[in-house]
C-alpha atoms as a PDB file:
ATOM      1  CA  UNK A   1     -15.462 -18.267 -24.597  1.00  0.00           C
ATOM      2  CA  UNK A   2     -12.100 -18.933 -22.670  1.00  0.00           C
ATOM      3  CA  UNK A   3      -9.125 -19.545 -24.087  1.00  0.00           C
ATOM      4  CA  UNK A   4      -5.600 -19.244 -22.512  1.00  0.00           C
ATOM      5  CA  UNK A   5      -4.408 -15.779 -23.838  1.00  0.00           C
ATOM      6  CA  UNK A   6      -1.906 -17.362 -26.298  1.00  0.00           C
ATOM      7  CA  UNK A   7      -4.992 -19.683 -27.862  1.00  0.00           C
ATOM      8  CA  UNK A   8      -7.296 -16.945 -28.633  1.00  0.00           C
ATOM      9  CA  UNK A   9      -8.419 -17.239 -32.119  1.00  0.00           C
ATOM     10  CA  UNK A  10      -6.449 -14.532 -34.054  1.00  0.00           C
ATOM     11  CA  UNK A  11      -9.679 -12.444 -35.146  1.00  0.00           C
ATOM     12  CA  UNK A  12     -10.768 -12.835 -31.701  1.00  0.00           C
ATOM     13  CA  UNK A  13      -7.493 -11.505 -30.615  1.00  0.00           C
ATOM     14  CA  UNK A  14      -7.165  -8.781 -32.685  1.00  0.00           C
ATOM     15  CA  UNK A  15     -10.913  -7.304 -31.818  1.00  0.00           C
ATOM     16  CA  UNK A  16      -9.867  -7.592 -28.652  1.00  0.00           C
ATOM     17  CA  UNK A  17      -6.869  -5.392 -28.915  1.00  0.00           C
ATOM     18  CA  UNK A  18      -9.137  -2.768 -30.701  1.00  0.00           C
ATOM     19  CA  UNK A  19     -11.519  -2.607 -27.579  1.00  0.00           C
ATOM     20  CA  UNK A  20      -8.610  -2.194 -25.337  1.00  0.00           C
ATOM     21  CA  UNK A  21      -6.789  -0.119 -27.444  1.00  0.00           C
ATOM     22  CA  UNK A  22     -10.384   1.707 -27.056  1.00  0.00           C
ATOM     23  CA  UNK A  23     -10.460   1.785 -23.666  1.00  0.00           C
ATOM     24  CA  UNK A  24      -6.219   2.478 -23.050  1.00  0.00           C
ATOM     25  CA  UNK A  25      -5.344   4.580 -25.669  1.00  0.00           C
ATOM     26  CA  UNK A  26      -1.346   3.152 -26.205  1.00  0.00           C
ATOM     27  CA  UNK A  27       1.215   5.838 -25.500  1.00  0.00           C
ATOM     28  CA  UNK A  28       2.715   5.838 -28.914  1.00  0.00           C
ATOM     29  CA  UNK A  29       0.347   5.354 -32.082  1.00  0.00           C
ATOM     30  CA  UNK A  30       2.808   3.130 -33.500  1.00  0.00           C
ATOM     31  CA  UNK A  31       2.562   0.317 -30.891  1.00  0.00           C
ATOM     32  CA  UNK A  32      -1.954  -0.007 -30.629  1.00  0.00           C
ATOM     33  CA  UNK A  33      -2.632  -3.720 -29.427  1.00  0.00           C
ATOM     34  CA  UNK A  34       0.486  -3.896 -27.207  1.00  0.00           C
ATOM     35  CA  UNK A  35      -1.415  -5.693 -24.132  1.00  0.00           C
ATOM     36  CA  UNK A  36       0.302  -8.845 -23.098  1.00  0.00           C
ATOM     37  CA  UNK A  37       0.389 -10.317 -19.897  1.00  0.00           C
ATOM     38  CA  UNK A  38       3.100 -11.958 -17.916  1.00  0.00           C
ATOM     39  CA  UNK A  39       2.955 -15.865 -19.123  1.00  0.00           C
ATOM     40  CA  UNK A  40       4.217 -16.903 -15.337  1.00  0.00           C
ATOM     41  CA  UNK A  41       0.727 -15.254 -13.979  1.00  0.00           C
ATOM     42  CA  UNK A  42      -0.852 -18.405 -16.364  1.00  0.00           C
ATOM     43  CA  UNK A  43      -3.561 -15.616 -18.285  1.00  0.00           C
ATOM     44  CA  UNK A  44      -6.670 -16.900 -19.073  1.00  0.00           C
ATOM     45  CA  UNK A  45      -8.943 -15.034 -21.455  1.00  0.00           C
ATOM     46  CA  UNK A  46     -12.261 -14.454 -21.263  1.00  0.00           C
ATOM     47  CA  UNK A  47     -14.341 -13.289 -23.837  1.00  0.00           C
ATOM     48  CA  UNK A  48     -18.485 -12.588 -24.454  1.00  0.00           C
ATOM     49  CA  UNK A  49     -18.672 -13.192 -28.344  1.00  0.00           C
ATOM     50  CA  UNK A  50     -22.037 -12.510 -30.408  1.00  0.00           C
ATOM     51  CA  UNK A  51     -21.824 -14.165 -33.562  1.00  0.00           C
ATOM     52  CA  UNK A  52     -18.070 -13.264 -34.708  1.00  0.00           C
ATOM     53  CA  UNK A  53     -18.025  -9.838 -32.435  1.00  0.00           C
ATOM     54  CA  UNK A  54     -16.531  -9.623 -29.364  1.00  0.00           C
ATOM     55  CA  UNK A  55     -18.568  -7.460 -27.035  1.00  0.00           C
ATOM     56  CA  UNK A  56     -16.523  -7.714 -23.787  1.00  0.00           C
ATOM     57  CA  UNK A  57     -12.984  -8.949 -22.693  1.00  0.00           C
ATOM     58  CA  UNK A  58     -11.204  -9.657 -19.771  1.00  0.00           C
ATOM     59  CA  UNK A  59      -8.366 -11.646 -18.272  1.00  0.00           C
ATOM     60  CA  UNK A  60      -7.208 -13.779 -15.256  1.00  0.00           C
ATOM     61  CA  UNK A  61      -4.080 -13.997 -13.961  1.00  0.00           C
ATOM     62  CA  UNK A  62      -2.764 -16.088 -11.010  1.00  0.00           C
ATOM     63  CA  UNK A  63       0.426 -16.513  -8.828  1.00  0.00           C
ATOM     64  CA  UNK A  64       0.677 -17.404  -5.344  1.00  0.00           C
ATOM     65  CA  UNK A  65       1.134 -15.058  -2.190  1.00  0.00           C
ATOM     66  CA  UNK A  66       2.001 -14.487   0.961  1.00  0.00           C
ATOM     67  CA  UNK A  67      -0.070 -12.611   3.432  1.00  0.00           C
ATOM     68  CA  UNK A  68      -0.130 -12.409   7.360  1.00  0.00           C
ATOM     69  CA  UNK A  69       2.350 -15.694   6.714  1.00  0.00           C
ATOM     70  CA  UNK A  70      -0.138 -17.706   5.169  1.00  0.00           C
ATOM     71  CA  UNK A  71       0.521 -18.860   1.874  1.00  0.00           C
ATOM     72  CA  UNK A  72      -2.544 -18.386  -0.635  1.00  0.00           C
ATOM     73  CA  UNK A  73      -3.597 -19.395  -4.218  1.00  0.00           C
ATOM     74  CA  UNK A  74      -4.645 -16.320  -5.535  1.00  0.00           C
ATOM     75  CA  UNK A  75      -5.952 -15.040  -9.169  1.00  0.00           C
ATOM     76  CA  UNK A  76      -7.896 -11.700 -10.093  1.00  0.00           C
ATOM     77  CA  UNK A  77      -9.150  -9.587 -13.213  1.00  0.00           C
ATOM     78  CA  UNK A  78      -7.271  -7.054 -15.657  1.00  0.00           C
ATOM     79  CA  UNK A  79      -8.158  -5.110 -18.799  1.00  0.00           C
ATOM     80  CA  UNK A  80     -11.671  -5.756 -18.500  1.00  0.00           C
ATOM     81  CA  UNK A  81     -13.174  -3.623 -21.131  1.00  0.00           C
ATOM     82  CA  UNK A  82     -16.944  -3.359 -22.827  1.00  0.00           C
ATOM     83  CA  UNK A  83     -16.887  -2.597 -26.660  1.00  0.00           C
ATOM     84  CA  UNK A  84     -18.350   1.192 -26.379  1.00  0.00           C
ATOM     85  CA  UNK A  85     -20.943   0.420 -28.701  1.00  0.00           C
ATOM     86  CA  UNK A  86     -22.334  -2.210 -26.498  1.00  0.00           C
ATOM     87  CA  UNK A  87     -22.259  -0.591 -23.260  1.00  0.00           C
ATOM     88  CA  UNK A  88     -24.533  -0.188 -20.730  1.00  0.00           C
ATOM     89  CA  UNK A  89     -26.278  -3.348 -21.745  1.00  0.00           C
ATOM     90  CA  UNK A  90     -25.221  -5.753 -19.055  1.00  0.00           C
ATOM     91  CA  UNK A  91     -22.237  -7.528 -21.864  1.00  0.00           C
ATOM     92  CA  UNK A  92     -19.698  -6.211 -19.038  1.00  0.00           C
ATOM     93  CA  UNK A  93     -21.743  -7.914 -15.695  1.00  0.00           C
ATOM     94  CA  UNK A  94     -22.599 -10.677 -17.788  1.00  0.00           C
ATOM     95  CA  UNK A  95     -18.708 -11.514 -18.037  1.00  0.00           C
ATOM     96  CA  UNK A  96     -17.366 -10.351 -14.522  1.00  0.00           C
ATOM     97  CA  UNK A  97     -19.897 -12.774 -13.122  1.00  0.00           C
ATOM     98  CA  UNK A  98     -19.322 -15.616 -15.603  1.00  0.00           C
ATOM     99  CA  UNK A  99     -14.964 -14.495 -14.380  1.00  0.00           C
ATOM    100  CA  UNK A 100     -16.018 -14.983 -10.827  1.00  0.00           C
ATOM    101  CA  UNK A 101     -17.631 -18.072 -10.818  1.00  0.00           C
ATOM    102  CA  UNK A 102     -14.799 -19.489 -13.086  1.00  0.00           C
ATOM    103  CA  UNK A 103     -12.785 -18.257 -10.424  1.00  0.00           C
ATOM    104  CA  UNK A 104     -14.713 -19.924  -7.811  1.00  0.00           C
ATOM    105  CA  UNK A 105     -14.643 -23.044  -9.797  1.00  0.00           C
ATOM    106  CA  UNK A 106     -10.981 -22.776  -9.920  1.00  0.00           C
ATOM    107  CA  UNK A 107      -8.403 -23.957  -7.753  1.00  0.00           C
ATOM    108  CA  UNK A 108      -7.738 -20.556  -5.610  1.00  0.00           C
ATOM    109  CA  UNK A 109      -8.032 -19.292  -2.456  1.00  0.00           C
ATOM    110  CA  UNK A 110      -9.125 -16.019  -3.033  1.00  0.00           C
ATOM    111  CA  UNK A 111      -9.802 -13.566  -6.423  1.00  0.00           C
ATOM    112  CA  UNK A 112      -8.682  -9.825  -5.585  1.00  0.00           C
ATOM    113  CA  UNK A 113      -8.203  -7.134  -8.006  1.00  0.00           C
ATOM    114  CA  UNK A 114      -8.404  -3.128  -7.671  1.00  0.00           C
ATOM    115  CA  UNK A 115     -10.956  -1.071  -9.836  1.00  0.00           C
ATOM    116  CA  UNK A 116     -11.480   2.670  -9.939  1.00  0.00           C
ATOM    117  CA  UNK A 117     -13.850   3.914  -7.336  1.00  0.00           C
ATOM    118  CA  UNK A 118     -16.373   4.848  -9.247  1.00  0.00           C
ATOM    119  CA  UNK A 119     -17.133   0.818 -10.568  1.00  0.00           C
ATOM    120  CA  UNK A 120     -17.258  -1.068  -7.050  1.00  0.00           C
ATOM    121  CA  UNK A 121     -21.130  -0.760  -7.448  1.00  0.00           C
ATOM    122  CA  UNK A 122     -20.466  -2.789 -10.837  1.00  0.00           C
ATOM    123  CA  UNK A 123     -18.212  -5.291  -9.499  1.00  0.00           C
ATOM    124  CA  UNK A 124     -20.165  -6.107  -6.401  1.00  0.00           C
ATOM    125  CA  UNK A 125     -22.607  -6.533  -8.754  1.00  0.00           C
ATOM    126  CA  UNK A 126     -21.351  -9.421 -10.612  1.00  0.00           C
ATOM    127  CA  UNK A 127     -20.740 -11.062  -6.810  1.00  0.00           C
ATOM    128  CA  UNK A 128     -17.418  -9.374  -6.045  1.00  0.00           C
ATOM    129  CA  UNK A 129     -16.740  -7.637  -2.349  1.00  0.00           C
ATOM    130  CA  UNK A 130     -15.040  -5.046  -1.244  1.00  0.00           C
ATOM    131  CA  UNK A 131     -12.249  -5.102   1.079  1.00  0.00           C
ATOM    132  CA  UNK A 132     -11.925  -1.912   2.612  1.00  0.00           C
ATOM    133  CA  UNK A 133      -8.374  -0.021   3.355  1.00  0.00           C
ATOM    134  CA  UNK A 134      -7.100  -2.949   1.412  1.00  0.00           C
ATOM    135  CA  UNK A 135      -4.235  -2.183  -0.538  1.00  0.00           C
ATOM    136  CA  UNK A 136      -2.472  -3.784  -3.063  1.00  0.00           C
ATOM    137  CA  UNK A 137       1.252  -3.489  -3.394  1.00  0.00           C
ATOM    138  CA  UNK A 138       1.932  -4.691  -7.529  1.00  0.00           C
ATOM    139  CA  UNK A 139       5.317  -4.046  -9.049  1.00  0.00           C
ATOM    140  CA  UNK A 140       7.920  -6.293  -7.354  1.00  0.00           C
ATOM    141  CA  UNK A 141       9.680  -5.816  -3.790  1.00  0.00           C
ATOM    142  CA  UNK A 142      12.396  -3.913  -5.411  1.00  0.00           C
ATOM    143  CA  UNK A 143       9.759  -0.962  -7.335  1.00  0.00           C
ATOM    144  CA  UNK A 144       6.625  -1.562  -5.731  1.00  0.00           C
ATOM    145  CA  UNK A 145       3.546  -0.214  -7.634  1.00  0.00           C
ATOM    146  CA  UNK A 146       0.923   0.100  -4.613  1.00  0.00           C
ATOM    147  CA  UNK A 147      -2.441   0.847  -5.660  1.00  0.00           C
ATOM    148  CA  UNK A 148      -2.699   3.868  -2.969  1.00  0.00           C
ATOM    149  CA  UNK A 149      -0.202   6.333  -5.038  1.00  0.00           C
ATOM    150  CA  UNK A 150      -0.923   9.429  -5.492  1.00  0.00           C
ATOM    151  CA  UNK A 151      -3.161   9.982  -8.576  1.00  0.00           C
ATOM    152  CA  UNK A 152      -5.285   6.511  -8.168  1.00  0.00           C
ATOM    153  CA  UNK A 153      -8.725   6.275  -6.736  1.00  0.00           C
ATOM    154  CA  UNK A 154      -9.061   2.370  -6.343  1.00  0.00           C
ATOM    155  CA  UNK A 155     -10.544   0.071  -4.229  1.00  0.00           C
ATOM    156  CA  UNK A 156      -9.723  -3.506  -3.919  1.00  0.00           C
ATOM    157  CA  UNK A 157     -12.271  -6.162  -4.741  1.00  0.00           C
ATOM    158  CA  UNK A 158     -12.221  -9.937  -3.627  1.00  0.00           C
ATOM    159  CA  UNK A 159     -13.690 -13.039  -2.364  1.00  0.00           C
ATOM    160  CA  UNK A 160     -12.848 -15.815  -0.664  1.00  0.00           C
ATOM    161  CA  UNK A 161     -12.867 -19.288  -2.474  1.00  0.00           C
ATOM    162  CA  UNK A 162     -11.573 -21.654  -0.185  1.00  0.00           C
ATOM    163  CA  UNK A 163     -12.100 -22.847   3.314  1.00  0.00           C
ATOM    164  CA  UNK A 164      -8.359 -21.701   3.991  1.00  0.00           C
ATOM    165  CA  UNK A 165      -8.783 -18.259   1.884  1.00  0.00           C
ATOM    166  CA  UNK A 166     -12.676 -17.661   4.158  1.00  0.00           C
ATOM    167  CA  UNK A 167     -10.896 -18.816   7.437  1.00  0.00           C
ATOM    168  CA  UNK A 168      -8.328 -15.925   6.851  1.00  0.00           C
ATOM    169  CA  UNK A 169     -10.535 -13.788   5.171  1.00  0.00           C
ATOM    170  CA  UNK A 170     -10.113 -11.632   8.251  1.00  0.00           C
ATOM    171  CA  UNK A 171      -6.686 -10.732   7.638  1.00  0.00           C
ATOM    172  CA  UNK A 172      -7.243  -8.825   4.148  1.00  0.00           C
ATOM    173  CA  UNK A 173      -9.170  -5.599   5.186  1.00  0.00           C
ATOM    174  CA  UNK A 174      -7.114  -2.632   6.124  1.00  0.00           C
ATOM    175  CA  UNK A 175      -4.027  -4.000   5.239  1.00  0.00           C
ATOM    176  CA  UNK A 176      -1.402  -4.144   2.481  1.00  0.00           C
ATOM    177  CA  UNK A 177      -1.462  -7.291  -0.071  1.00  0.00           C
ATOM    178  CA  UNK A 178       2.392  -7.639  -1.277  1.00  0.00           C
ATOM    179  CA  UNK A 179       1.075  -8.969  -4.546  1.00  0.00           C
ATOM    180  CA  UNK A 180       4.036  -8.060  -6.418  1.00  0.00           C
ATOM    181  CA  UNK A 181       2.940  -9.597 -10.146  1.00  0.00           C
ATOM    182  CA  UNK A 182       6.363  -8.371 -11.926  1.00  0.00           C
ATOM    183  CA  UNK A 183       7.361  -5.342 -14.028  1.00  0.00           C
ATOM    184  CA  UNK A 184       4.789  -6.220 -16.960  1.00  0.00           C
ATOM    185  CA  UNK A 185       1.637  -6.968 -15.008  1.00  0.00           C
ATOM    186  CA  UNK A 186       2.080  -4.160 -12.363  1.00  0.00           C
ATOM    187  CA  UNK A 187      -1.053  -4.363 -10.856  1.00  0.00           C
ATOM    188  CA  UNK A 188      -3.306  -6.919 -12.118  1.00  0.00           C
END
């Protein structure tokens, strides 16, 4: 099911913010379900429902960029999460790949996103590349939030969607990606 974030159904929306809540603890007890993204990065929820359960969750956001002085139309994934009881049964591939070829389906020029290390098996996987030395610089230009800061392990995940995004897909390894999403969406 996709919905844009603000349309999910409100017991849809609420399971949801268990299974992140799940998978991000919240800093303060008092505030579980606080995930929201940006509205001007246009989020688009995806979700993998069985009967009235969601199993899996994730969300794309979009903005434009600039890179190497090409303008791009770019999008990517954040808070994907599996319900723990449901893991390790494909629920979580089953909706990357379903996000990616929404995504290629869309109109973008490229889908990047960073993931910890240890899942670029997973995302390449569900048809997703890896661009490596690639890093992504979130925050905005004033507090960048690079994804190369001490304490992450991530590597940054893409494709190229366009015939302008694969003409210049060249120009995205081994570099830094001024994303710069905002202060609420640091990295997507």
């Amino acid at each position: 099911m996709t919905f844009p974030e603000g349309d999910v159904p409100p017991a849809l929306r609420t399971q949801v913010a268990e299974l992140q809540d799940e998978a991000w603890p919240p800093e303060s007890p008092s505030a579980p379900g606080t995930f929201a993204h940006d509205p001007a990065l246009q989020p688009v929820s995806m979700l993998l429902v069985d009967g009235a359960t969601v199993l899996a969750a994730l969300d794309i956001l979009s903005k434009q960029l600039v890179h190497g002085g090409e303008r791009y139309r770019a999008a990517g994934l954040s808070t994907v999460v599996t319900r723990g009881t449901a893991r390790s049964r494909g629920h979580g591939r089953r909706l990357v790949t379903a996000a990616h070829a929404a995504m290629a389906g869309m109109d973008l020029d490229l889908g990047l996103f960073t993931c910890d290390r240890p899942l670029r098996a997973f995302y390449e996987s569900a048809g997703w590349h890896h661009l490596p030395g690639a890093v992504l610089v979130g925050g905005t230009p004033t507090a960048p939030f690079p994804s190369d800061r001490p304490g992450f392990d991530k590597v940054t995940m893409a494709d190229f969607f366009s015939p302008h995004g694969r003409r210049h897909r060249s120009a995205f390894p081994h570099s830094r990606i001024e994303l710069h999403p905002g202060e609420i969406d640091k990295l997507w």
